[in-house]
PDB file of N, CA and C in Angstrom:
ATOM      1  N   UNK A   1      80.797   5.424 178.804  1.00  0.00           N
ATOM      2  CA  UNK A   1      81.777   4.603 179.486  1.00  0.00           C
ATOM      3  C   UNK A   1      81.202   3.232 179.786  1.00  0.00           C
ATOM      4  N   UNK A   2      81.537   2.173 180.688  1.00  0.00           N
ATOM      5  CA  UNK A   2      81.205   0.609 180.730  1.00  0.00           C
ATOM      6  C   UNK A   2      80.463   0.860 181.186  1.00  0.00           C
ATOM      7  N   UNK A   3      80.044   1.492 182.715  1.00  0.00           N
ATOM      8  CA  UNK A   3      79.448   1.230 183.666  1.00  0.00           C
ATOM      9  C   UNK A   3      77.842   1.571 183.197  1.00  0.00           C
ATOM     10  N   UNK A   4      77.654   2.886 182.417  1.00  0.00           N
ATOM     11  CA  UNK A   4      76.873   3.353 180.989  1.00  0.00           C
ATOM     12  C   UNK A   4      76.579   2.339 180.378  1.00  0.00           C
ATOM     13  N   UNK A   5      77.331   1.764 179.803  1.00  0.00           N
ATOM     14  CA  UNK A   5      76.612   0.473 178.504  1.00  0.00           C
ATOM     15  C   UNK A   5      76.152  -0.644 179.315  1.00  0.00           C
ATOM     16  N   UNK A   6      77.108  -1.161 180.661  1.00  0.00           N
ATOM     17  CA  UNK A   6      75.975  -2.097 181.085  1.00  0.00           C
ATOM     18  C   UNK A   6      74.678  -1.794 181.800  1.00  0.00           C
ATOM     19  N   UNK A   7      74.395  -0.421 182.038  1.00  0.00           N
ATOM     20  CA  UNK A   7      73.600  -0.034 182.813  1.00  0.00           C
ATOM     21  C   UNK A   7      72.630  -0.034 181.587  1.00  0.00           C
ATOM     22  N   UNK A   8      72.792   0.867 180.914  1.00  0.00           N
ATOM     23  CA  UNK A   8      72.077   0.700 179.382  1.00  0.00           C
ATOM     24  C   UNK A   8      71.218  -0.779 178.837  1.00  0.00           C
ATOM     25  N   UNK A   9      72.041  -1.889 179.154  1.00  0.00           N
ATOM     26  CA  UNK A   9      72.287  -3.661 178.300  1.00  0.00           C
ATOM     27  C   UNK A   9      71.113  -3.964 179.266  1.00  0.00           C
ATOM     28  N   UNK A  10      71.310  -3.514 180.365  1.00  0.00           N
ATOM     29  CA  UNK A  10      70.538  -4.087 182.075  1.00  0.00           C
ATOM     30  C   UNK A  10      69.068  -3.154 181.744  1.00  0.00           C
ATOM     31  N   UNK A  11      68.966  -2.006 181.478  1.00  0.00           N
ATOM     32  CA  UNK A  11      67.816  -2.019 181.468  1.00  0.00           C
ATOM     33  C   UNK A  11      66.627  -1.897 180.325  1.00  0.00           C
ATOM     34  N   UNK A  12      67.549  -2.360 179.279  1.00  0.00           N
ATOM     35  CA  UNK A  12      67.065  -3.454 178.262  1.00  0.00           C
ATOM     36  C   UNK A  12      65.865  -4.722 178.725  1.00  0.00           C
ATOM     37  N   UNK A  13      66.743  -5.268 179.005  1.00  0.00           N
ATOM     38  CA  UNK A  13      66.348  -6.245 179.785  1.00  0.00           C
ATOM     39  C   UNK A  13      64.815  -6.310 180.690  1.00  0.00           C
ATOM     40  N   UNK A  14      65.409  -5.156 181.853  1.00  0.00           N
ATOM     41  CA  UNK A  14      64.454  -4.797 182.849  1.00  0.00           C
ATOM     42  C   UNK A  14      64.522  -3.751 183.352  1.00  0.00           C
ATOM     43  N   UNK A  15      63.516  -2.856 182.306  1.00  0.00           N
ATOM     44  CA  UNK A  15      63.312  -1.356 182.346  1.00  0.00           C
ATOM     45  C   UNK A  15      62.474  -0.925 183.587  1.00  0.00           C
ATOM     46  N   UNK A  16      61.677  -1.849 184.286  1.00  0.00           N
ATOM     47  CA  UNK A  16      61.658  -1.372 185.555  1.00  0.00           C
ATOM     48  C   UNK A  16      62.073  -1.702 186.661  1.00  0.00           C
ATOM     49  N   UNK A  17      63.212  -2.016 186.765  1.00  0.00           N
ATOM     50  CA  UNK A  17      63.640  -2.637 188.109  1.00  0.00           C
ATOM     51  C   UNK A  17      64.599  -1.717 188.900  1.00  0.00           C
ATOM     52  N   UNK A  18      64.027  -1.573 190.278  1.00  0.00           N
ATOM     53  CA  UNK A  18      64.131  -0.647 191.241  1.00  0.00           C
ATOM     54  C   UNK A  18      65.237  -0.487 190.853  1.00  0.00           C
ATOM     55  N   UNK A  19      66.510  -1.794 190.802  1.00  0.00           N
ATOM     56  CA  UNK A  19      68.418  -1.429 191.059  1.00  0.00           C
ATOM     57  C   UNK A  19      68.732  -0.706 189.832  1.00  0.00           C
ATOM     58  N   UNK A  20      68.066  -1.217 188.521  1.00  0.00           N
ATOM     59  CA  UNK A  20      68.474  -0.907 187.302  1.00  0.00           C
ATOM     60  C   UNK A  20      68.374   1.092 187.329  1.00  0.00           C
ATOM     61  N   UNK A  21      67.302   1.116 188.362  1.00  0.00           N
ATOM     62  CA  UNK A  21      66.616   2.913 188.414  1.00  0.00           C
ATOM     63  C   UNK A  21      67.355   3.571 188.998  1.00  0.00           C
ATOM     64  N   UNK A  22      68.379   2.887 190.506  1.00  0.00           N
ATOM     65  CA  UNK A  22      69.044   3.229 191.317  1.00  0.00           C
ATOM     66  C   UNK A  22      70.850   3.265 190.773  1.00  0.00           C
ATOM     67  N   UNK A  23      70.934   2.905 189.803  1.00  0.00           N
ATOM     68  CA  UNK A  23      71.967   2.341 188.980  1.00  0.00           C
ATOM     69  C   UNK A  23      72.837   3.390 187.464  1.00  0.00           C
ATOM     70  N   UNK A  24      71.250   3.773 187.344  1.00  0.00           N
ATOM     71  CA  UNK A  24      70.800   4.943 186.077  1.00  0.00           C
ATOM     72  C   UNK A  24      71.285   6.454 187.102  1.00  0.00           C
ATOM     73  N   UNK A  25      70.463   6.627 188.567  1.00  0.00           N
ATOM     74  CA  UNK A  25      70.464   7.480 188.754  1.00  0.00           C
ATOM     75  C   UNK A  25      71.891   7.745 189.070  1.00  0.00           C
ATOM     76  N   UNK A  26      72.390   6.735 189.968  1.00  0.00           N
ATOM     77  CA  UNK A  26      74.293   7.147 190.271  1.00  0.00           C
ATOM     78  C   UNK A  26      74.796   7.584 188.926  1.00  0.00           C
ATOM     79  N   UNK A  27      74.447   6.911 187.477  1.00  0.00           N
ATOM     80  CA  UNK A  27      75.543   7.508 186.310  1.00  0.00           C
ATOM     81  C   UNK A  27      75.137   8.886 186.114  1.00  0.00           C
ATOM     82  N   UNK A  28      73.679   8.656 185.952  1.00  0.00           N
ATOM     83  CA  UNK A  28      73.305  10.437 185.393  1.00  0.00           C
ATOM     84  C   UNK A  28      74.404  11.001 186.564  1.00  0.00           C
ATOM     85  N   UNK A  29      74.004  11.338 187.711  1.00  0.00           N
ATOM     86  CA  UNK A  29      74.535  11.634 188.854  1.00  0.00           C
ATOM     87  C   UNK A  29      75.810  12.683 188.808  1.00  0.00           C
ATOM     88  N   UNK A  30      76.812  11.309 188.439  1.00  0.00           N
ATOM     89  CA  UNK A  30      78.342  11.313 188.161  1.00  0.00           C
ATOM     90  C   UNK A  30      78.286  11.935 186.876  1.00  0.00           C
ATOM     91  N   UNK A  31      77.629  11.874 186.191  1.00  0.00           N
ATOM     92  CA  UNK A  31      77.976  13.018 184.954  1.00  0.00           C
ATOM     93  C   UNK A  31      77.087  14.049 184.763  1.00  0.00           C
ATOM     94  N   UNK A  32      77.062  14.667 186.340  1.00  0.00           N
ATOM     95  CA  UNK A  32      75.992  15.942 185.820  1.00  0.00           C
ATOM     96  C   UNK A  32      74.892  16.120 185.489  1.00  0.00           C
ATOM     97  N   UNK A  33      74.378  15.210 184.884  1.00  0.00           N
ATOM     98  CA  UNK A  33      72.807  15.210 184.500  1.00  0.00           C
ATOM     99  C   UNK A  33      71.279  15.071 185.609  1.00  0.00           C
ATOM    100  N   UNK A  34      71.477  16.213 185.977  1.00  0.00           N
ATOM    101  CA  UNK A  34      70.949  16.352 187.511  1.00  0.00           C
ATOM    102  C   UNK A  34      69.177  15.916 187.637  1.00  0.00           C
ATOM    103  N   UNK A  35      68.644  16.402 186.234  1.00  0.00           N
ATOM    104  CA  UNK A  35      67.071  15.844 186.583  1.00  0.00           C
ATOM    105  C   UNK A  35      67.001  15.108 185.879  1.00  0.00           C
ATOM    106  N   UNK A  36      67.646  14.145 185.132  1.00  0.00           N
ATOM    107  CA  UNK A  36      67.545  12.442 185.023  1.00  0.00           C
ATOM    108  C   UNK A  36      68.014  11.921 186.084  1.00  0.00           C
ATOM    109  N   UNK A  37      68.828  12.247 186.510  1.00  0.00           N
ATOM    110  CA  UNK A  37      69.293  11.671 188.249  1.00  0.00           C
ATOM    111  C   UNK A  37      67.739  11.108 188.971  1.00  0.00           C
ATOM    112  N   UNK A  38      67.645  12.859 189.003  1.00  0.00           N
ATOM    113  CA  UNK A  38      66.084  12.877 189.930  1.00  0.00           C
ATOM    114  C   UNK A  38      65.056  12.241 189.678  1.00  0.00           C
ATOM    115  N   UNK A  39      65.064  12.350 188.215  1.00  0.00           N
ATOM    116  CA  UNK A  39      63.533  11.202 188.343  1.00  0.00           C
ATOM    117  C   UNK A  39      64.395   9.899 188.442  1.00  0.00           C
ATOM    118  N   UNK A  40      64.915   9.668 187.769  1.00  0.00           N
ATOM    119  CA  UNK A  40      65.559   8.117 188.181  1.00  0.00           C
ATOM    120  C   UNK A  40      65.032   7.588 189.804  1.00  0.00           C
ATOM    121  N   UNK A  41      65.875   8.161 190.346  1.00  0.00           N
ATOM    122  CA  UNK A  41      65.460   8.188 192.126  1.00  0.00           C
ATOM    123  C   UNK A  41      63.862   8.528 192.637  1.00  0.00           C
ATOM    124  N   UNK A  42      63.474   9.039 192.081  1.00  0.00           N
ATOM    125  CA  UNK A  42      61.982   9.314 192.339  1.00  0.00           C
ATOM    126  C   UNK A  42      61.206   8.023 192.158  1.00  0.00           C
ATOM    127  N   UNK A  43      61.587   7.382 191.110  1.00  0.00           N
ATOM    128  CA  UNK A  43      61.180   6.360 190.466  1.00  0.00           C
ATOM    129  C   UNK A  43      61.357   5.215 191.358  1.00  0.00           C
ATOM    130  N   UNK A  44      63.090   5.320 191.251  1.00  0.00           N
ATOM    131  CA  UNK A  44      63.294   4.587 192.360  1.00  0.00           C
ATOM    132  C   UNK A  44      62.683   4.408 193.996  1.00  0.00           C
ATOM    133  N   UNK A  45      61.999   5.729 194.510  1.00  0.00           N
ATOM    134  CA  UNK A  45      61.768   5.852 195.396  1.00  0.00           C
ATOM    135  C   UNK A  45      60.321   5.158 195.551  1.00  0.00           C
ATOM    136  N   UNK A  46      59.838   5.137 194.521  1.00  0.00           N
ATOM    137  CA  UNK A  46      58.156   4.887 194.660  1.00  0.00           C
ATOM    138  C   UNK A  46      58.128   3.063 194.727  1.00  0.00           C
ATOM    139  N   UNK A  47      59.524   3.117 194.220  1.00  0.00           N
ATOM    140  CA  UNK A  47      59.429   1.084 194.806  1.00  0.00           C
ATOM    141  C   UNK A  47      60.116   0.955 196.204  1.00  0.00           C
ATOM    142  N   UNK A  48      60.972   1.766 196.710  1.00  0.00           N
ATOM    143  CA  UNK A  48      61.787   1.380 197.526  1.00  0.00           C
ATOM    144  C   UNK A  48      61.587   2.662 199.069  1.00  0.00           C
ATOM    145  N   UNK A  49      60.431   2.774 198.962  1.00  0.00           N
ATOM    146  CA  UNK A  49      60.135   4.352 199.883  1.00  0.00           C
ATOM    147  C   UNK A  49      61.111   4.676 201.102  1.00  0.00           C
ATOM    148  N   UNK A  50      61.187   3.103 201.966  1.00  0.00           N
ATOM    149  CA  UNK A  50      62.354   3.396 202.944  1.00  0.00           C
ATOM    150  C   UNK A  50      63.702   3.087 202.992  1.00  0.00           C
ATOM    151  N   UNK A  51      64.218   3.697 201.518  1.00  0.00           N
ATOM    152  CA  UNK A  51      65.197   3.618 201.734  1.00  0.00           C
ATOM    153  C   UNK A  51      66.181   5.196 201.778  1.00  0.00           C
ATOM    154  N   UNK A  52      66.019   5.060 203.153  1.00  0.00           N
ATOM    155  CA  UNK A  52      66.924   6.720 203.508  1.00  0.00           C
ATOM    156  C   UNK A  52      67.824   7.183 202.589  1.00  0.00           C
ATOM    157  N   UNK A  53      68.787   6.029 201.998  1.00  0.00           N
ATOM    158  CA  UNK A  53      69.521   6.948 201.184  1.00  0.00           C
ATOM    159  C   UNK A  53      69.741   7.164 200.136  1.00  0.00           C
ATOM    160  N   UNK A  54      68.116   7.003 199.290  1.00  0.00           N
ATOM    161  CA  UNK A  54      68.577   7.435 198.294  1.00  0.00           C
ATOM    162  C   UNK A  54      67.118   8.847 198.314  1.00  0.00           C
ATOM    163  N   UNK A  55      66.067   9.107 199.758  1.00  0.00           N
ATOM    164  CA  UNK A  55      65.651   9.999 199.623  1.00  0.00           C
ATOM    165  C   UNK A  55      67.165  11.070 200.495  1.00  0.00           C
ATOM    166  N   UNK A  56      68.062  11.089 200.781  1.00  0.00           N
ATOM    167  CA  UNK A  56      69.365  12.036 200.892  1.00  0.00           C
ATOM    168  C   UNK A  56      69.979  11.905 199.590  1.00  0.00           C
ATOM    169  N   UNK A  57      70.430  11.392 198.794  1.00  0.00           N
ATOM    170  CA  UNK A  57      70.975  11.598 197.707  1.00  0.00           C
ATOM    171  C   UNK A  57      69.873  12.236 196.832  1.00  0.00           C
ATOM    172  N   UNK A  58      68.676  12.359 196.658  1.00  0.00           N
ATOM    173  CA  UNK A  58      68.061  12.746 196.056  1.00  0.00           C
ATOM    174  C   UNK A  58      67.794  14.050 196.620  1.00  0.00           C
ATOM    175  N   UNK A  59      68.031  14.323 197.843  1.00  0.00           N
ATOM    176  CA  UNK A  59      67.957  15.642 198.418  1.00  0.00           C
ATOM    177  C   UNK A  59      68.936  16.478 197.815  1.00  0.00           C
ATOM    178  N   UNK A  60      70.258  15.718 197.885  1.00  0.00           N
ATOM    179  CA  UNK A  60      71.345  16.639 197.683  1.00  0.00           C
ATOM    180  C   UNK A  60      71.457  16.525 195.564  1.00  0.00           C
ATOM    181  N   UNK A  61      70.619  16.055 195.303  1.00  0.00           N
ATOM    182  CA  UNK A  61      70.695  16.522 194.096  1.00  0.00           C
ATOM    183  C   UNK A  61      69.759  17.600 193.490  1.00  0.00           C
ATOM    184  N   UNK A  62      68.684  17.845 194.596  1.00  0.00           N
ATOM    185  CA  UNK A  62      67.463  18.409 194.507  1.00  0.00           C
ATOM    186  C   UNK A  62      68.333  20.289 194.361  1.00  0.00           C
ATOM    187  N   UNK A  63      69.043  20.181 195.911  1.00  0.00           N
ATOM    188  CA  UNK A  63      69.527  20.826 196.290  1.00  0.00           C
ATOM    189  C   UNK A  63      70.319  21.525 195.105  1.00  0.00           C
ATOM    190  N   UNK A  64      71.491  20.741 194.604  1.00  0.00           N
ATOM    191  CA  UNK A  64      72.256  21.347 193.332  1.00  0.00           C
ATOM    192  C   UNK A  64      71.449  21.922 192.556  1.00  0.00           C
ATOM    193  N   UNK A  65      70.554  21.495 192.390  1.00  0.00           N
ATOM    194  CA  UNK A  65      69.126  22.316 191.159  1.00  0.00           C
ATOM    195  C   UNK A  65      68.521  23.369 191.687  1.00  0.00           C
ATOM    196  N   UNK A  66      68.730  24.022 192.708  1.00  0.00           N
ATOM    197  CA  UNK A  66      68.253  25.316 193.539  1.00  0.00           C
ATOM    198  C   UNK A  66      67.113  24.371 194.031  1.00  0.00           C
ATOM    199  N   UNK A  67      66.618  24.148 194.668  1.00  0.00           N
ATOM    200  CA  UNK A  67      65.215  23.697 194.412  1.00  0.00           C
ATOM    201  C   UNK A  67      65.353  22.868 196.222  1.00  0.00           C
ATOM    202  N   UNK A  68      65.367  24.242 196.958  1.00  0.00           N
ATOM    203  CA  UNK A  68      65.659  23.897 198.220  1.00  0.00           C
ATOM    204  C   UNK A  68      64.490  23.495 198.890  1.00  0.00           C
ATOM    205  N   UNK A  69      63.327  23.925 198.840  1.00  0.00           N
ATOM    206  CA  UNK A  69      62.384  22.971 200.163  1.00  0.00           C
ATOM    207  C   UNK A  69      62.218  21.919 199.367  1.00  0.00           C
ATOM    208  N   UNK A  70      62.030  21.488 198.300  1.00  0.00           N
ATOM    209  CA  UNK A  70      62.130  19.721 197.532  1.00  0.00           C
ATOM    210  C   UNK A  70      63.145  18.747 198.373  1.00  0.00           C
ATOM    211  N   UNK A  71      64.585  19.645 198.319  1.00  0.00           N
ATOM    212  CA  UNK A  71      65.396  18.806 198.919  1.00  0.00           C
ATOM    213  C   UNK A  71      65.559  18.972 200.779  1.00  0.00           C
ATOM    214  N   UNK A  72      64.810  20.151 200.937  1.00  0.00           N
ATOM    215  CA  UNK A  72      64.885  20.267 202.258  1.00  0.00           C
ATOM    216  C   UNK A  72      63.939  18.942 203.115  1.00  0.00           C
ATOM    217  N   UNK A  73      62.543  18.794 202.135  1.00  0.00           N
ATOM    218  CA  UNK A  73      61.389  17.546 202.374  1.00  0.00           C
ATOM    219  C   UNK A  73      62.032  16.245 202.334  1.00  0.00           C
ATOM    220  N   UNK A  74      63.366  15.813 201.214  1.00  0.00           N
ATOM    221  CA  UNK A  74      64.067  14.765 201.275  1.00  0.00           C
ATOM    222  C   UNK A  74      64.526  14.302 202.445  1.00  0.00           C
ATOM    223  N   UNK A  75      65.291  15.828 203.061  1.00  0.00           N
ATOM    224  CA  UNK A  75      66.508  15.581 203.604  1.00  0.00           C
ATOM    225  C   UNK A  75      65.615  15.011 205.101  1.00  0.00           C
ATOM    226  N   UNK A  76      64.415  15.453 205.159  1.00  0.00           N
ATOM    227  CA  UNK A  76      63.179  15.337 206.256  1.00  0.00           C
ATOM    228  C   UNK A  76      62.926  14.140 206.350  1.00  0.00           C
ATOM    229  N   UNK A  77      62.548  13.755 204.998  1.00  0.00           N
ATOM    230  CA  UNK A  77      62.137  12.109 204.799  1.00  0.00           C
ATOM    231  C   UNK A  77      63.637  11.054 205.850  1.00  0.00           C
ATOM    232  N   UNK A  78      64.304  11.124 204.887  1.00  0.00           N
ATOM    233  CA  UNK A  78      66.240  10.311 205.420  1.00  0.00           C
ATOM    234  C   UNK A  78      66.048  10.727 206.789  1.00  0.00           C
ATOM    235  N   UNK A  79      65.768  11.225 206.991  1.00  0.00           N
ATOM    236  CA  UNK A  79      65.918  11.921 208.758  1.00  0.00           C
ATOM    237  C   UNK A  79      65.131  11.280 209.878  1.00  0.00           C
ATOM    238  N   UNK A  80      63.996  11.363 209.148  1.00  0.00           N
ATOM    239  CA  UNK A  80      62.947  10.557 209.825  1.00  0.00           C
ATOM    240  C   UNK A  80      62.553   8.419 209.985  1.00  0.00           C
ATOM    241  N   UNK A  81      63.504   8.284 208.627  1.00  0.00           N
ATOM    242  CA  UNK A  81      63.996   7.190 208.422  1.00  0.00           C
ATOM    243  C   UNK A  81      65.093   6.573 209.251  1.00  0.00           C
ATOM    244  N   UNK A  82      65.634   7.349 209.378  1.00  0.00           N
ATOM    245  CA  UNK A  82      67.292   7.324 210.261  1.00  0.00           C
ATOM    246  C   UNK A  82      66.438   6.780 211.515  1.00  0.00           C
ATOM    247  N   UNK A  83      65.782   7.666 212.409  1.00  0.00           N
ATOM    248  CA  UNK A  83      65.399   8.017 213.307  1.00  0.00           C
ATOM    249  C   UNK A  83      64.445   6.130 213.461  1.00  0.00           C
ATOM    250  N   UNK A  84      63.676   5.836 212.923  1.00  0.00           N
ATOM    251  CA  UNK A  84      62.762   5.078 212.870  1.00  0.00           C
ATOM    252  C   UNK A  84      63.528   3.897 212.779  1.00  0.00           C
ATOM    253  N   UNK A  85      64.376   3.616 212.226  1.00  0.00           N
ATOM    254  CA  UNK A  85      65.483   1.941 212.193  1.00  0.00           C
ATOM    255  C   UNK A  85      66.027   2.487 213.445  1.00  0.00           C
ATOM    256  N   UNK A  86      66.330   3.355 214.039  1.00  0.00           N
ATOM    257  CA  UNK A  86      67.239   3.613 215.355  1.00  0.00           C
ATOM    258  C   UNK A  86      66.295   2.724 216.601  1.00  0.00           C
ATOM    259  N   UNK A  87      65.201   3.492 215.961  1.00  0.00           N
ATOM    260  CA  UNK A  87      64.810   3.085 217.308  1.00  0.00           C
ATOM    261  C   UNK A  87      63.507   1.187 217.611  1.00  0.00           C
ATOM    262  N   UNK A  88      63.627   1.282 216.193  1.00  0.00           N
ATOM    263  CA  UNK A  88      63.734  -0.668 216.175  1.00  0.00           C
ATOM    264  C   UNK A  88      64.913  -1.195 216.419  1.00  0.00           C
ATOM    265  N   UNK A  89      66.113  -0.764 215.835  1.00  0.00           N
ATOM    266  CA  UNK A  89      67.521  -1.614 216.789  1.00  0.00           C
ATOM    267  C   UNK A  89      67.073  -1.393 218.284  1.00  0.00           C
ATOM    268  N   UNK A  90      66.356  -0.475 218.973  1.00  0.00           N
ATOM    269  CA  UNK A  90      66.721   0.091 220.163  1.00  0.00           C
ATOM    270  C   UNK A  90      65.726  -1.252 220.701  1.00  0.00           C
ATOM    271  N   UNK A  91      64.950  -1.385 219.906  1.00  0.00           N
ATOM    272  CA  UNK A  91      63.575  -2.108 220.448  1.00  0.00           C
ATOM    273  C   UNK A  91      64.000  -3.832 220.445  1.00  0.00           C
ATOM    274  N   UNK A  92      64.987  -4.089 220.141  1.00  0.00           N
ATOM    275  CA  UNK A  92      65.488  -5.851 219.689  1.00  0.00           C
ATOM    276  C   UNK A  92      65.617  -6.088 220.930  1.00  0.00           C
TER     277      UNK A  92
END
């Protein structure tokens, strides 16, 4: 589909760039393809560590794959993330 070919054209271009990884993983995602998702996001994760949501989306894809304390450690990570921006707003 489009969103596929430009994602495809884009990481042509720039095969490592965090959005292009984060971009890959939503299509795999949306069409099922559950551990290209995952590494996608993994990948993604190792540039972008705090970003809560894509260690929860990566939980809940972990999750679809049986592969429950992987995604249970995600869902730990996002949690603990949540928790940690809460309480720097708290600190402004």
């Amino acid at each position: 589909d489009m969103a596929e070919r430009f994602a495809g054209a884009a990481a042509r271009i720039t095969t490592n760039s965090p959005d292009i990884l984060r971009l890959r993983a939503t299509i795999d995602a949306s069409k099922g393809e559950t551990k290209r998702a995952a590494e996608n996001l993994r990948q993604y994760i190792e540039t972008r560590p705090n970003d809560k949501t894509a260690h929860f989306e990566l939980g809940e894809i972990l999750s679809e794959e049986g592969l429950d304390t992987a995604a249970r450690i995600e869902y730990e990570k996002a949690l603990r993330l949540i928790k940690k921006s809460r309480m720097r707003k708290g600190n402004q």
